[in-house]
C-alpha atoms as a PDB file:
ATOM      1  CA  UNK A   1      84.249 130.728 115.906  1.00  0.00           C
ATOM      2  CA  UNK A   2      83.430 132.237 119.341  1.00  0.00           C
ATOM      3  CA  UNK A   3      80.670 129.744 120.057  1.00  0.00           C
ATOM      4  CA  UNK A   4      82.558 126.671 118.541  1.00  0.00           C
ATOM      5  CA  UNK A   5      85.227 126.972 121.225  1.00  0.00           C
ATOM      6  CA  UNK A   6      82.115 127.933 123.844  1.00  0.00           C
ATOM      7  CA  UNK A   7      81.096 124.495 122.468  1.00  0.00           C
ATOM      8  CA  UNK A   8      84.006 122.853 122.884  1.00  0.00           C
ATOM      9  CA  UNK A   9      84.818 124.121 126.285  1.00  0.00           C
ATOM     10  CA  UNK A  10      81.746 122.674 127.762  1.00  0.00           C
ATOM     11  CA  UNK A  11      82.611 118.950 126.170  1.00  0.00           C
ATOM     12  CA  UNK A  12      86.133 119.028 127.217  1.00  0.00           C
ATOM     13  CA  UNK A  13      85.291 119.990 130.764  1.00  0.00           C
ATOM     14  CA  UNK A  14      83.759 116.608 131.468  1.00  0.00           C
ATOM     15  CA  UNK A  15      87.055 114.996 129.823  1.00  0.00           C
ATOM     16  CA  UNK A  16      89.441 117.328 132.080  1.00  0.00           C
ATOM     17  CA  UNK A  17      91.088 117.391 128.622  1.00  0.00           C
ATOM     18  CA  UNK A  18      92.563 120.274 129.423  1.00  0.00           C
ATOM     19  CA  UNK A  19      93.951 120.082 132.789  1.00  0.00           C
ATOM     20  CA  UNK A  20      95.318 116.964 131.869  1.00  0.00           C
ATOM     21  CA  UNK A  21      97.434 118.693 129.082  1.00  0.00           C
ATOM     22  CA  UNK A  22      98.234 122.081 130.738  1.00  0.00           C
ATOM     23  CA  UNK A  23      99.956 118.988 133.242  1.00  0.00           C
ATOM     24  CA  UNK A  24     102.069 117.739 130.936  1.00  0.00           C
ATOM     25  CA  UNK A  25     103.091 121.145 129.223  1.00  0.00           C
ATOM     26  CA  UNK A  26     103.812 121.883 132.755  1.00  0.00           C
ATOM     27  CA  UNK A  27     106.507 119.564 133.604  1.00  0.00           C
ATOM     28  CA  UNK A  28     107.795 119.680 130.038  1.00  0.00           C
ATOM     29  CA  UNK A  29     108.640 123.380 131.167  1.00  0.00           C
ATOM     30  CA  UNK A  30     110.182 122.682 134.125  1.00  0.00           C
ATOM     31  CA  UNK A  31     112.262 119.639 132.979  1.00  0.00           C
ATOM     32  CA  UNK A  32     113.660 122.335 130.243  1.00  0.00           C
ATOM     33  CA  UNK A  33     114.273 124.557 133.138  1.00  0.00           C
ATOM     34  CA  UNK A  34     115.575 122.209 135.375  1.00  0.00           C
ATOM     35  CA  UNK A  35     118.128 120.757 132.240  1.00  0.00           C
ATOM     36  CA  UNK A  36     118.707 124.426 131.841  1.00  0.00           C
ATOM     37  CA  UNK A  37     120.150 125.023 134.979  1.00  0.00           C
ATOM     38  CA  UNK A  38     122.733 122.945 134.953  1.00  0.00           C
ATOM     39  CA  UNK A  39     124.646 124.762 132.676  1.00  0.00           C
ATOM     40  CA  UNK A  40     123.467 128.285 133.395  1.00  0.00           C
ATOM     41  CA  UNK A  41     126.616 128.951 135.004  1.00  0.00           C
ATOM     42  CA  UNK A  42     128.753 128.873 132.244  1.00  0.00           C
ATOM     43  CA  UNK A  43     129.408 131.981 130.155  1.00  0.00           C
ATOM     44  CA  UNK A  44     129.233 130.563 126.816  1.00  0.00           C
ATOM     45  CA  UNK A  45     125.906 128.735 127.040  1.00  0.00           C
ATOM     46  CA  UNK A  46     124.471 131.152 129.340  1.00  0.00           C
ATOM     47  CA  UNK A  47     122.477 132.717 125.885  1.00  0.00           C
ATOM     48  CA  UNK A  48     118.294 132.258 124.935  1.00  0.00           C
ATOM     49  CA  UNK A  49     119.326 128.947 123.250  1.00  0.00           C
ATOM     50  CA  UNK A  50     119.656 127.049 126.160  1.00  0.00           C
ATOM     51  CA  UNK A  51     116.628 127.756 126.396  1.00  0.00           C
ATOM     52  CA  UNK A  52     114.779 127.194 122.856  1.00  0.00           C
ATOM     53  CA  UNK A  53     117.217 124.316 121.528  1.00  0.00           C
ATOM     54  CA  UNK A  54     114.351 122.394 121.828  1.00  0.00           C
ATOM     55  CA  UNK A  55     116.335 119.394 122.397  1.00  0.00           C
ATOM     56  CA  UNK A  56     115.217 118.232 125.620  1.00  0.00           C
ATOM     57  CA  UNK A  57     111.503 118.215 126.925  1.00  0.00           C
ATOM     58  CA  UNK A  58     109.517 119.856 124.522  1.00  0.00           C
ATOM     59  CA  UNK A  59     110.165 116.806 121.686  1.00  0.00           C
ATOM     60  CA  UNK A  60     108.676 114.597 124.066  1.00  0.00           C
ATOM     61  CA  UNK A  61     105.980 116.013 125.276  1.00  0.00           C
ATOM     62  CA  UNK A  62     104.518 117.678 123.107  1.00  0.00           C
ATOM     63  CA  UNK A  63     102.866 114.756 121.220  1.00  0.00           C
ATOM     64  CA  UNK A  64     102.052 112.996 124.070  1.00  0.00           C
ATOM     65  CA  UNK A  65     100.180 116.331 125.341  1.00  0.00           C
ATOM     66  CA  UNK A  66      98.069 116.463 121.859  1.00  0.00           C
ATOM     67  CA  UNK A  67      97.798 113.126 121.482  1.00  0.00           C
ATOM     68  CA  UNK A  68      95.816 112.849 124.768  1.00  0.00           C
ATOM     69  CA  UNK A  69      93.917 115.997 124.412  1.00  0.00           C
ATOM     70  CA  UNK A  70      92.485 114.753 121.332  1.00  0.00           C
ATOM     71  CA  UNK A  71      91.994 111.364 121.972  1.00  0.00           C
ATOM     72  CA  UNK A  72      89.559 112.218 125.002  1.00  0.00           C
ATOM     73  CA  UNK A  73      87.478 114.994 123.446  1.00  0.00           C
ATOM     74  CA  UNK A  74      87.059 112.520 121.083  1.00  0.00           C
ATOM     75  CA  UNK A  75      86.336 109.252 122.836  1.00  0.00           C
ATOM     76  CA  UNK A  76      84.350 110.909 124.652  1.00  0.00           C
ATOM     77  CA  UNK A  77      81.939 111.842 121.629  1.00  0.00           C
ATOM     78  CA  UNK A  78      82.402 108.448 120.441  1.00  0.00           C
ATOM     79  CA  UNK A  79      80.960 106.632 123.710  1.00  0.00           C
ATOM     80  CA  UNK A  80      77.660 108.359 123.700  1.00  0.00           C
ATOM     81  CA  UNK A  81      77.319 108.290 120.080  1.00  0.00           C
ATOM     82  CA  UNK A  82      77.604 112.286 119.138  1.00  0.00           C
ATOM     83  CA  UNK A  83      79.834 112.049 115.829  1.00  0.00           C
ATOM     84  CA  UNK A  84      76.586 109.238 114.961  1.00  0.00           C
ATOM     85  CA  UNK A  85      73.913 111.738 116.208  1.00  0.00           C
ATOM     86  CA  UNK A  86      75.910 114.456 114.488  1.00  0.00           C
ATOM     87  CA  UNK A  87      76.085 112.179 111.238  1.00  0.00           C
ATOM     88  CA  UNK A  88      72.338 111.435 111.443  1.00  0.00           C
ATOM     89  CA  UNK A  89      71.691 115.037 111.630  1.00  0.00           C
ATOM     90  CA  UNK A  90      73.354 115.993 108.455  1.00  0.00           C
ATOM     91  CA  UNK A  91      76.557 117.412 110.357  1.00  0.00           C
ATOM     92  CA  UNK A  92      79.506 116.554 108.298  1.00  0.00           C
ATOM     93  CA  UNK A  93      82.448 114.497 109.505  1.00  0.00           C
ATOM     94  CA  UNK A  94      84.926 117.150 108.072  1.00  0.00           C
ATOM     95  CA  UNK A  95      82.322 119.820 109.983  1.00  0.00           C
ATOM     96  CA  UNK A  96      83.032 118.176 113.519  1.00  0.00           C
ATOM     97  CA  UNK A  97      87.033 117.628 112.206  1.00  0.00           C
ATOM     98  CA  UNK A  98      87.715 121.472 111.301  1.00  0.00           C
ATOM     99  CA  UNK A  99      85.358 122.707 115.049  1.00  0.00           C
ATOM    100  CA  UNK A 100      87.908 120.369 117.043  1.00  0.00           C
ATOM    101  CA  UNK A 101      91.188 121.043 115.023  1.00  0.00           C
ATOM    102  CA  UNK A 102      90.106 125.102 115.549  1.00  0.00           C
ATOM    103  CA  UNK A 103      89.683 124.462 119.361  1.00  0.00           C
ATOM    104  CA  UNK A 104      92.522 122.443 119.865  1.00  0.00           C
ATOM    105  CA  UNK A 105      94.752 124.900 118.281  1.00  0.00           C
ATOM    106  CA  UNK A 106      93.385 127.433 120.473  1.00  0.00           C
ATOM    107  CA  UNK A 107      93.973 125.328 123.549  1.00  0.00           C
ATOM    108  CA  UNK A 108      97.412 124.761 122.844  1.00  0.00           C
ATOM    109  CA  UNK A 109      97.938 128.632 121.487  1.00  0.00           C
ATOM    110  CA  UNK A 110      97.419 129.384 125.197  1.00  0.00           C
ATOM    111  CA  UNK A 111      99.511 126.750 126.280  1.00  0.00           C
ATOM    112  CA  UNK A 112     102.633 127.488 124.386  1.00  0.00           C
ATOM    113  CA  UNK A 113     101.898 130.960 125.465  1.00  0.00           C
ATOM    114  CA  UNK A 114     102.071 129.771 128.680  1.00  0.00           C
ATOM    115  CA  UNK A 115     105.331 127.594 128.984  1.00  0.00           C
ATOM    116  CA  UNK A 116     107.212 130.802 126.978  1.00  0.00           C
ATOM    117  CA  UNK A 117     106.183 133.136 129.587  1.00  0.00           C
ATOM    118  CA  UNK A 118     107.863 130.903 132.271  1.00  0.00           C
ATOM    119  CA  UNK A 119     110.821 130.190 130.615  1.00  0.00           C
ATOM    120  CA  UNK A 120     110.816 134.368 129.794  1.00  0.00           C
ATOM    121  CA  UNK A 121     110.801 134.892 133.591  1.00  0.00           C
ATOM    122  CA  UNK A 122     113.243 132.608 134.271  1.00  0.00           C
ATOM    123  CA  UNK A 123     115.854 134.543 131.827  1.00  0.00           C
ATOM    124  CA  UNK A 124     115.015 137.667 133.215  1.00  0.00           C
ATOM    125  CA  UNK A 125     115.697 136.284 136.856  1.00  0.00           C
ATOM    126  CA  UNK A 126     119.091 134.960 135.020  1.00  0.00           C
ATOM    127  CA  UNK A 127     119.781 138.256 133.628  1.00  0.00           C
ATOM    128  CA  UNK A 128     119.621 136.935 130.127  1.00  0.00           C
ATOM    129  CA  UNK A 129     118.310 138.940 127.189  1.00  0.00           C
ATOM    130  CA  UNK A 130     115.993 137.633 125.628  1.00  0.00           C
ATOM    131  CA  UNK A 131     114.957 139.535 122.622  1.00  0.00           C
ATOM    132  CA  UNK A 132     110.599 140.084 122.085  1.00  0.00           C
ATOM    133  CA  UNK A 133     111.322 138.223 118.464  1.00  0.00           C
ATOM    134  CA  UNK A 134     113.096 135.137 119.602  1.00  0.00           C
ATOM    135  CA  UNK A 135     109.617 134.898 121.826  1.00  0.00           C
ATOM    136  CA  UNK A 136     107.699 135.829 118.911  1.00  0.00           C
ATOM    137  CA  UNK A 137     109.145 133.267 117.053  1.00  0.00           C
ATOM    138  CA  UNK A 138     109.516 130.011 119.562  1.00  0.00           C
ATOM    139  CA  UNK A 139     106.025 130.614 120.073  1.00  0.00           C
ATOM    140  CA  UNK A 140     105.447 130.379 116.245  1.00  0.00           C
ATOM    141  CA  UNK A 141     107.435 127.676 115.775  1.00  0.00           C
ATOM    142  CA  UNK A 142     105.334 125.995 118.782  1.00  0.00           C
ATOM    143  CA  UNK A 143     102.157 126.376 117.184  1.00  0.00           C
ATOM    144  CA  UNK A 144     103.186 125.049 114.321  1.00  0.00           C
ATOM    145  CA  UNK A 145     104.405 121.804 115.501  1.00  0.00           C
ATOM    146  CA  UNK A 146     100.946 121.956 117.658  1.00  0.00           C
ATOM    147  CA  UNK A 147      98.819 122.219 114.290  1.00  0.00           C
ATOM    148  CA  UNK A 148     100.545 119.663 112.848  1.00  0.00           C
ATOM    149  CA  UNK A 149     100.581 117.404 115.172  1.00  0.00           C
ATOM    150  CA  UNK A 150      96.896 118.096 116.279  1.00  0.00           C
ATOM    151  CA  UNK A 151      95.676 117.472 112.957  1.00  0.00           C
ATOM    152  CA  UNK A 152      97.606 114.144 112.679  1.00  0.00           C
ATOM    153  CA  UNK A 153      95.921 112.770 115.815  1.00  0.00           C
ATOM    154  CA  UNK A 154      92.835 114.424 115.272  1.00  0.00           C
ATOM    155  CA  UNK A 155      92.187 112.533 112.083  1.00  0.00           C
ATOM    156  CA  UNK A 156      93.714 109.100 113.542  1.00  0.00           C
ATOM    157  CA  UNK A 157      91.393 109.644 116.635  1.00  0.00           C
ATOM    158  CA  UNK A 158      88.023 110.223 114.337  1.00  0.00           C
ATOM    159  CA  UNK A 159      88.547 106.836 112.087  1.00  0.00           C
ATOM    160  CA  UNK A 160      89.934 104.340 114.389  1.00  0.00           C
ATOM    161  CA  UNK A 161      87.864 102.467 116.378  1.00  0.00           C
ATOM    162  CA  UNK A 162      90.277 102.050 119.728  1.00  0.00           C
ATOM    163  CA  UNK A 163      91.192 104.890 120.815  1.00  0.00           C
ATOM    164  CA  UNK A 164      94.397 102.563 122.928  1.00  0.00           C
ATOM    165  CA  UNK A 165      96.034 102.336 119.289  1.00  0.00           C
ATOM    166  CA  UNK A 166      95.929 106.368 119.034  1.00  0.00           C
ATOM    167  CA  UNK A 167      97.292 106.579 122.408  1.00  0.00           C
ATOM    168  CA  UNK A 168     100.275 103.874 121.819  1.00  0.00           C
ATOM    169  CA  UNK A 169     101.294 105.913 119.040  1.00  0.00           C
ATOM    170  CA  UNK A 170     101.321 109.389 120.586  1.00  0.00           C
ATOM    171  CA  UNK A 171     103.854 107.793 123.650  1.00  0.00           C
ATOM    172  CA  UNK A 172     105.737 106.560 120.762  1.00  0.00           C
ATOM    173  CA  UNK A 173     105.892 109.110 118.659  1.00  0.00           C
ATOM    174  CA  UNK A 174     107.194 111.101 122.097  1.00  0.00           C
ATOM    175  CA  UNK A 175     110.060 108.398 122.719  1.00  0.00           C
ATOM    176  CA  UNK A 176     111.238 108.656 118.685  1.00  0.00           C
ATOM    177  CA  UNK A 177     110.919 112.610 119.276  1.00  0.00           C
ATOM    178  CA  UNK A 178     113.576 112.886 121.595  1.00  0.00           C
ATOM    179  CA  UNK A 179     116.026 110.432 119.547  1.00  0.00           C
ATOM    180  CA  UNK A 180     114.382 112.311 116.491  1.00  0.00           C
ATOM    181  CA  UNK A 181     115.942 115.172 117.716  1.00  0.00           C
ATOM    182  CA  UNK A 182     119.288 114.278 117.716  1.00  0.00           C
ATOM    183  CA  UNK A 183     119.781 113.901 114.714  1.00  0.00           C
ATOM    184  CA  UNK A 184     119.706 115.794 111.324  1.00  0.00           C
ATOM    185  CA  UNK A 185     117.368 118.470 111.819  1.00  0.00           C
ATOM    186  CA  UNK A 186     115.984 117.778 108.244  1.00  0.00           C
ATOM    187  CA  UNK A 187     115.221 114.480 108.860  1.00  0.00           C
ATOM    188  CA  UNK A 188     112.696 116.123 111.453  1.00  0.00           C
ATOM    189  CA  UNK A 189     110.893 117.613 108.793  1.00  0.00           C
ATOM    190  CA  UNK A 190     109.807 114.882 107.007  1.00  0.00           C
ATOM    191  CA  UNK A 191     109.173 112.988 110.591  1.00  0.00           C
ATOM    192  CA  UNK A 192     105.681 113.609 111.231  1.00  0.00           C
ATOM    193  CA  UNK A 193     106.399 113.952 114.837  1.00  0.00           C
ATOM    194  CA  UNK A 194     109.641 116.163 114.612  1.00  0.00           C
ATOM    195  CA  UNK A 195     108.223 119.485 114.426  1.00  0.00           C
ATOM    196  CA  UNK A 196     109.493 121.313 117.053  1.00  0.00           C
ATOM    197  CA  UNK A 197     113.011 119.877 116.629  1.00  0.00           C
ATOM    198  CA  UNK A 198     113.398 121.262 112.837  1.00  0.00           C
ATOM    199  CA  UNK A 199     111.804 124.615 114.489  1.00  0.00           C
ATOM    200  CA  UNK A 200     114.378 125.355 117.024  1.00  0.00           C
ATOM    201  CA  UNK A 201     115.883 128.574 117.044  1.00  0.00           C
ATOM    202  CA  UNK A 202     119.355 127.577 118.073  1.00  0.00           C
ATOM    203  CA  UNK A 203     121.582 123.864 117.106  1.00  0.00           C
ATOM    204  CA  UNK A 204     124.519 122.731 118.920  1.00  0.00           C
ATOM    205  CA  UNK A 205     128.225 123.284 117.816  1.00  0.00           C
ATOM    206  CA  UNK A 206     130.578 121.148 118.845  1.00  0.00           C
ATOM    207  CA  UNK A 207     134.084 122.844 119.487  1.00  0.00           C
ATOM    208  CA  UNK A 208     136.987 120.422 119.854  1.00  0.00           C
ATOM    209  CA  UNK A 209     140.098 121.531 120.813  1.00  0.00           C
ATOM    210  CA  UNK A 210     142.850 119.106 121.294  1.00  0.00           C
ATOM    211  CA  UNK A 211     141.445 115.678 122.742  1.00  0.00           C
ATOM    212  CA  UNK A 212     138.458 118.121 124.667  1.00  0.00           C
ATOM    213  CA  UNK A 213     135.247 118.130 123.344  1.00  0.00           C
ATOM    214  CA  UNK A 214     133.253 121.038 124.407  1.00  0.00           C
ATOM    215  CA  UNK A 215     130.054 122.879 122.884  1.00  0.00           C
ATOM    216  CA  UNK A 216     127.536 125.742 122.610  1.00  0.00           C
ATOM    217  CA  UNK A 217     124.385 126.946 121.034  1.00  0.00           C
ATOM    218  CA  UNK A 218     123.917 129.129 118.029  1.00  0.00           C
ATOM    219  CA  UNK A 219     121.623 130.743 115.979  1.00  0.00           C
ATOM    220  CA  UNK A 220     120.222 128.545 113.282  1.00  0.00           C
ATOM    221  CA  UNK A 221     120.854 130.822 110.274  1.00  0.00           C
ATOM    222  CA  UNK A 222     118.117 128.755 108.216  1.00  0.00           C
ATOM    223  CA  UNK A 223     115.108 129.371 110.668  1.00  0.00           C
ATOM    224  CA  UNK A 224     113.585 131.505 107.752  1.00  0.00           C
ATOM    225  CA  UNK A 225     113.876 128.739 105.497  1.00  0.00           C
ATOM    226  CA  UNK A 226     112.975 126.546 108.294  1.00  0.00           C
ATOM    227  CA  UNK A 227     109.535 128.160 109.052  1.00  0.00           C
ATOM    228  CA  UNK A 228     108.390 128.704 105.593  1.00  0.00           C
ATOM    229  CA  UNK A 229     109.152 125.065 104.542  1.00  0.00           C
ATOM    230  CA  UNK A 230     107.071 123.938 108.094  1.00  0.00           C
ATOM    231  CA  UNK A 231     104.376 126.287 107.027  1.00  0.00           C
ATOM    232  CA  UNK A 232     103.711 124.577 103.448  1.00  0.00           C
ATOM    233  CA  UNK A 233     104.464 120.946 105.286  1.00  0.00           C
ATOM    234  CA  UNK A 234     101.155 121.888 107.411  1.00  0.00           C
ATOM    235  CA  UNK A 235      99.476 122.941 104.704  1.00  0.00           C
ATOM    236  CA  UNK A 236     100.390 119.792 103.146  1.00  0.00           C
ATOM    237  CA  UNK A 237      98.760 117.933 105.904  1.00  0.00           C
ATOM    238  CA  UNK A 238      95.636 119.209 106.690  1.00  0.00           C
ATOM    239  CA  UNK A 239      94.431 119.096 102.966  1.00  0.00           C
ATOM    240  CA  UNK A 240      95.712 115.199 102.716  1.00  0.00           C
ATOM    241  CA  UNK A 241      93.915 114.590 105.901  1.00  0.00           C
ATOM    242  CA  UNK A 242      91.232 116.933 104.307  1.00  0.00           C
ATOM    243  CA  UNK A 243      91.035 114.589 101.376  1.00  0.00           C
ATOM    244  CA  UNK A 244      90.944 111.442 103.453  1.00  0.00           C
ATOM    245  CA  UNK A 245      87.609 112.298 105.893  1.00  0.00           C
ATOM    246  CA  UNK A 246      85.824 114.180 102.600  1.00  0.00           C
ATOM    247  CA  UNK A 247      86.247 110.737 101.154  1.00  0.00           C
ATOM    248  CA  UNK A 248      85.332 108.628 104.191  1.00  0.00           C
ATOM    249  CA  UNK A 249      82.316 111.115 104.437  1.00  0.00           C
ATOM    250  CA  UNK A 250      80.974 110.230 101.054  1.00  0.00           C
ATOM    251  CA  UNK A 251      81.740 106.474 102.007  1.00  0.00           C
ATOM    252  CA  UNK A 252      79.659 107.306 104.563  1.00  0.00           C
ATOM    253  CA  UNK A 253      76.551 109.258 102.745  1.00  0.00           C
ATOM    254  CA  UNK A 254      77.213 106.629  99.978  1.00  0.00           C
END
């Protein structure tokens, strides 16, 4: 597995792949922060889940990150005719699929690492707790959404034939994220796009009092639930998209 992502490094250097999506992770950390801070003064909402609500950036973002990544490690193979030197050479389609899903997983491991660790710092300069397992589990929930989404893209990159159709649906499926994600948080789950919203740690509660509306986060009390139902949904996915490419490559050895 070592010298797959050695592989896959070298490849996605030439595509500044990854710069280009450490970018975007980048200000989807900040804009959290920066929506963050606006309310970081109040008492109430001064807790982790304003924070990992996952309700403003991160639905947004996110697919548009993946989206690009894989669409130029990809394309790129695709222009000079690898995945047709690869196919030539007896390397199987689902082969080159399970190298690049295992790299860009790792990639975007190291990403959501990443954006936790700044929004950890930023608590800590708050004076907010934040507890090692909410971490632990926001960056779970993270690579979740990553896998699935990855492997979504990944497949819809390898059998279409313009790569501007993949790319019009990744900045769409980033504008229905964020109105995705204000709604029912099960409705998420069965949106292919919605991971991260049906993973976040804390929901809004409304509180009304009188004719005042006010609000604040809690602690989503189904997040067990929440992560073992996400966990067989990826499953779910990679073996349909499994199926799919096993039968386009006998379509193709046919």
């Amino acid at each position: 597995m070592v010298k797959v992502i050695q592989i896959e490094l070298l490849k996605s250097k030439r595509t500044k792949s990854f710069m280009i999506s450490f970018v975007i992770m980048l200000v989807a950390v900040v804009w959290s922060l920066l929506a963050a801070s606006r309310s970081i003064n109040s008492p109430k909402l001064r807790t982790m889940g304003l924070f990992f609500n996952n309700l403003q950036a991160i639905p947004v973002f996110l697919p548009i990150a993946t989206c690009l990544f894989v669409s130029r490690i990809v394309s790129n193979e695709k222009d000079g005719n690898t995945l047709k030197l690869q196919n030539s050479n007896n390397i199987k389609l689902m082969t080159v699929f399970n190298s690049k899903l295992f790299f860009s997983n790792v990639v975007f491991f190291v990403l959501n690492i990443f954006q936790i660790l700044i929004v950890y710092l930023d608590t800590v300069s708050h004076d907010i707790e934040a507890p090692l397992s909410n971490l632990a589990l926001q960056l779970i929930g993270l690579t979740m959404s990553s896998f699935s989404l990855l492997t979504i893209f990944l497949y819809l990159a390898m059998i279409l034939e313009k790569q501007g159709v993949l790319l019009g649906i990744g900045f769409l499926s980033g504008f229905l994220g964020i109105i995705m994600s204000e709604t029912s948080k099960w409705l998420n789950l069965f949106f292919p796009f919605g991971g991260s919203s049906f993973l976040a740690l804390y929901r809004i509660k409304v509180l009304q009092s009188g004719e005042h509306l006010d609000y604040v986060f809690v602690w989503d009390k189904t997040v067990p639930l929440n992560f073992i139902l996400y966990f067989i949904y990826c499953i779910l996915i990679y073996f349909m998209v499994r199926y799919l490419l096993l039968k386009k490559q006998g379509e193709n050895y046919a």
